[in-house]
Protein backbone atom coordinates (compact mmCIF):
# COMPACT_ATOMS: atom_id res chain seq x y z
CA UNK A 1 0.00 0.00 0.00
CA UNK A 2 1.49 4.02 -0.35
CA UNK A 3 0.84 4.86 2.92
CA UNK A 4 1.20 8.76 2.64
CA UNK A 5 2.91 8.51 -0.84
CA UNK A 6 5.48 5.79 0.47
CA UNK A 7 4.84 2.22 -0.71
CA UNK A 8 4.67 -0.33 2.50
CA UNK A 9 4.51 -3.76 2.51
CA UNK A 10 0.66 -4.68 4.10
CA UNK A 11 2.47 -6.79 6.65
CA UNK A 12 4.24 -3.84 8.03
CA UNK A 13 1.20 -1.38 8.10
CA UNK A 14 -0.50 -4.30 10.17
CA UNK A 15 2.12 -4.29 12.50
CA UNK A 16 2.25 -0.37 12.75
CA UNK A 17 -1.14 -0.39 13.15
CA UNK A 18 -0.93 -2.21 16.29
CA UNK A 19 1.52 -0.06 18.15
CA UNK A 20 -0.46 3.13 16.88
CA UNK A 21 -3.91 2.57 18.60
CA UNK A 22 -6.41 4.73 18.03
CA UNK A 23 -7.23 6.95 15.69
CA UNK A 24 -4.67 6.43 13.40
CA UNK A 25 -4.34 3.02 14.21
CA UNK A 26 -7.48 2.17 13.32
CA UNK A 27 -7.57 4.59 10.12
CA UNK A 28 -4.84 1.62 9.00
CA UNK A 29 -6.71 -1.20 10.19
CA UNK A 30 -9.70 -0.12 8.11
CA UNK A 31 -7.87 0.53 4.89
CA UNK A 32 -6.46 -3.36 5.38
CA UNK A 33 -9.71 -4.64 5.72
CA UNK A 34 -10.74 -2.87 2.50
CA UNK A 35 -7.66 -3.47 0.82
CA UNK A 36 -6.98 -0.31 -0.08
CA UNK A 37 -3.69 0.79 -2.45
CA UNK A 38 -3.41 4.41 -1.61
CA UNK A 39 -4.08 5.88 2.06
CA UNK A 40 -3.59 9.42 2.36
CA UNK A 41 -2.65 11.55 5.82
CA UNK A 42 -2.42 14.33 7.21
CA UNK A 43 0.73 15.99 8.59
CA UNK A 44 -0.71 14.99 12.08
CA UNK A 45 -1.02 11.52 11.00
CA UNK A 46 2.53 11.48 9.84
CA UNK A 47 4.17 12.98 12.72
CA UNK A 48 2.07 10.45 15.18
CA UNK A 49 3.11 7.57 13.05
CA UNK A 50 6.96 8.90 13.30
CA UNK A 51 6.60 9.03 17.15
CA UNK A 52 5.69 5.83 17.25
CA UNK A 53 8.41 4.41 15.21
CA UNK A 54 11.04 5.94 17.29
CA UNK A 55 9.74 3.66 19.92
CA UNK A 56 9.07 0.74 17.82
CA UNK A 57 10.43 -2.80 17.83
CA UNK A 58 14.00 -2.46 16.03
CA UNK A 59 12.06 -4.89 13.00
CA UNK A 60 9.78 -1.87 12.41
CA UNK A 61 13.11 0.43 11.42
CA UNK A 62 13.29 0.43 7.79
CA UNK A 63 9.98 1.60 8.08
CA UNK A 64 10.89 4.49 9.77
CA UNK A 65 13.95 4.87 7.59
CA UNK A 66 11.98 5.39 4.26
CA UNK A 67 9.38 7.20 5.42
CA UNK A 68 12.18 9.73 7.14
CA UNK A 69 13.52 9.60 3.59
CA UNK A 70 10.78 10.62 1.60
CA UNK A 71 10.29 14.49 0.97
CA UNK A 72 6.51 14.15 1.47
CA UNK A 73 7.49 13.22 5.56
CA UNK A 74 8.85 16.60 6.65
């Protein structure tokens, strides 16, 4: 899926969506169960999903690494 314009494995977003609880947690949760290819955020969204990662299981890293790397992040 392009989670905010970054393509990530479903598997991952699954496992980000765990550690994120609500709301954006579940914003991920329901765009798995509808299998959907593009999920859009807001800058809010973003930044809560970048505090999470810097607390994340070390597995969850390269996540944070390309989404840190893509221009749309910052």
């Amino acid at each position: 899926m392009l989670l905010g314009g970054v393509p990530i494995d479903d598997a991952l977003v699954r496992r980000l969506s765990t550690i994120l609880g609500r709301p954006v947690g579940d914003k991920l949760d329901r765009a798995l169960l509808f299998r959907a290819q593009i999920v859009a955020l807001t800058r809010e969204e973003k930044m809560a999903i970048l505090a999470a990662l810097e607390k994340a299981p070390p597995d969850l890293e390269p996540v944070r690494e390309m989404l840190i790397a893509d221009a749309q992040w910052h």
